[in-house]
Protein backbone atom coordinates (compact mmCIF):
# COMPACT_ATOMS: atom_id res chain seq x y z
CA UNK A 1 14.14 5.78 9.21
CA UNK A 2 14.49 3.38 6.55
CA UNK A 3 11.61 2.13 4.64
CA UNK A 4 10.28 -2.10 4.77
CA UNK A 5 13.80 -2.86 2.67
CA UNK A 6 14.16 -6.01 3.68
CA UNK A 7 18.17 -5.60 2.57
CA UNK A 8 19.09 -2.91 3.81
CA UNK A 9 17.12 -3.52 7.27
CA UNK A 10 18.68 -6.63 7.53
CA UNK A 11 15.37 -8.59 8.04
CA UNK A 12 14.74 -12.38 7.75
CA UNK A 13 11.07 -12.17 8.94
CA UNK A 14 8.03 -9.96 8.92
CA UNK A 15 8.90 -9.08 12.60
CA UNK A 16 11.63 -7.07 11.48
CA UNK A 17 9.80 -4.81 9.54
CA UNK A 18 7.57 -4.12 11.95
CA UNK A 19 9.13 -0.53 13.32
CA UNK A 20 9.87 0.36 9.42
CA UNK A 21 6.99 2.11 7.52
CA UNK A 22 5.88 1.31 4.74
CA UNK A 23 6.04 2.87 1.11
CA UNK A 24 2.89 2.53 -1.20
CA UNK A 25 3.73 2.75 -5.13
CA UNK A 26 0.29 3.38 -7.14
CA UNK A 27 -0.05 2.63 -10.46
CA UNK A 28 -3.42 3.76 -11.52
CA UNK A 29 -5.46 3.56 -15.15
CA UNK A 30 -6.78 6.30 -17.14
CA UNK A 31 -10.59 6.66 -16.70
CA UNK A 32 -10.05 9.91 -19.18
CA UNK A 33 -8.61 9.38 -22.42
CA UNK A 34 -6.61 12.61 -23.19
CA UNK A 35 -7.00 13.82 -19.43
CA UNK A 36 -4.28 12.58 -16.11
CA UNK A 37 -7.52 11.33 -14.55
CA UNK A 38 -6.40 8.21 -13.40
CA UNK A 39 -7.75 5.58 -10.80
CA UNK A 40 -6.06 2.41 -8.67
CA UNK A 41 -7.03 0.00 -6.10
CA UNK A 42 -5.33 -3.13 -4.73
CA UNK A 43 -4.67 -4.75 -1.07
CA UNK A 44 -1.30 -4.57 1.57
CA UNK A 45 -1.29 -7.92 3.71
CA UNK A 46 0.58 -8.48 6.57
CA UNK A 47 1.26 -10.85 9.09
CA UNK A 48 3.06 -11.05 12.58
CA UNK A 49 5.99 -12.83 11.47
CA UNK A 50 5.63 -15.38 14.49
CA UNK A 51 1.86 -17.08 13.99
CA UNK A 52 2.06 -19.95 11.53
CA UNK A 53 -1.82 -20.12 11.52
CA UNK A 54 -2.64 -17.29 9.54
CA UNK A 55 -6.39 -17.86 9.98
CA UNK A 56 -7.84 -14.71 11.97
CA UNK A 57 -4.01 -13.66 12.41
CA UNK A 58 -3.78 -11.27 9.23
CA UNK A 59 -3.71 -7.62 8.79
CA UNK A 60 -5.36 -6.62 5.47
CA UNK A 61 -5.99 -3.11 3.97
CA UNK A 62 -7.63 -2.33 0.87
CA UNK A 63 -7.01 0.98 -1.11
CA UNK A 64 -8.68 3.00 -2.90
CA UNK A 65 -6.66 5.86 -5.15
CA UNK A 66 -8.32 8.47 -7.31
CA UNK A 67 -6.91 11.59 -8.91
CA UNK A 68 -9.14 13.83 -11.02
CA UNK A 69 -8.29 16.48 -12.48
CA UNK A 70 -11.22 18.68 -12.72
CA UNK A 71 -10.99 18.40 -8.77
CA UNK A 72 -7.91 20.13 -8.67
CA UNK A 73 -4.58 18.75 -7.85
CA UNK A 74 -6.24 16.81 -4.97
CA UNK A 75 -5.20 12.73 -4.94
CA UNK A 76 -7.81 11.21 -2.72
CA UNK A 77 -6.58 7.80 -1.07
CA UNK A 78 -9.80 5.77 1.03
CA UNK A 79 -8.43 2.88 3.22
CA UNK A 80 -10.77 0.23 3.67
């Protein structure tokens, strides 16, 4: 199944997307200098596609994305 490409799905509103799931690019910062110990946070937002009052009618996730190395090769992702 393709991912939420809007293009290639064809979509002209968020209800399109809907059945498509969705791909999550992290870019996190070093909180190690000299060691890939990295962390990353940030927020996916989504809507129905049909409500134009957005008020109480939003689906909102906050992430939180951690990789240490001393913990292994474990990546740790919390969704709030």
């Amino acid at each position: 199944m393709p991912t939420q490409d809007a293009a290639a799905l064809n979509a002209k509103t968020t209800v399109d997307l809907q059945n498509a799931p969705v791909d999550l690019h992290v870019l996190g910062t070093l909180t190690v200098p000299g060691l890939p110990n990295w962390r990353a946070q940030g927020s996916y937002l989504n809507d129905d596609g049909l409500t134009t009052d957005l008020t109480g009618n939003v689906n909102q996730y906050r992430f939180s994305v951690q990789y240490t190395r001393s913990a292994g090769e474990n990546i740790y992702l919390t969704v709030i």
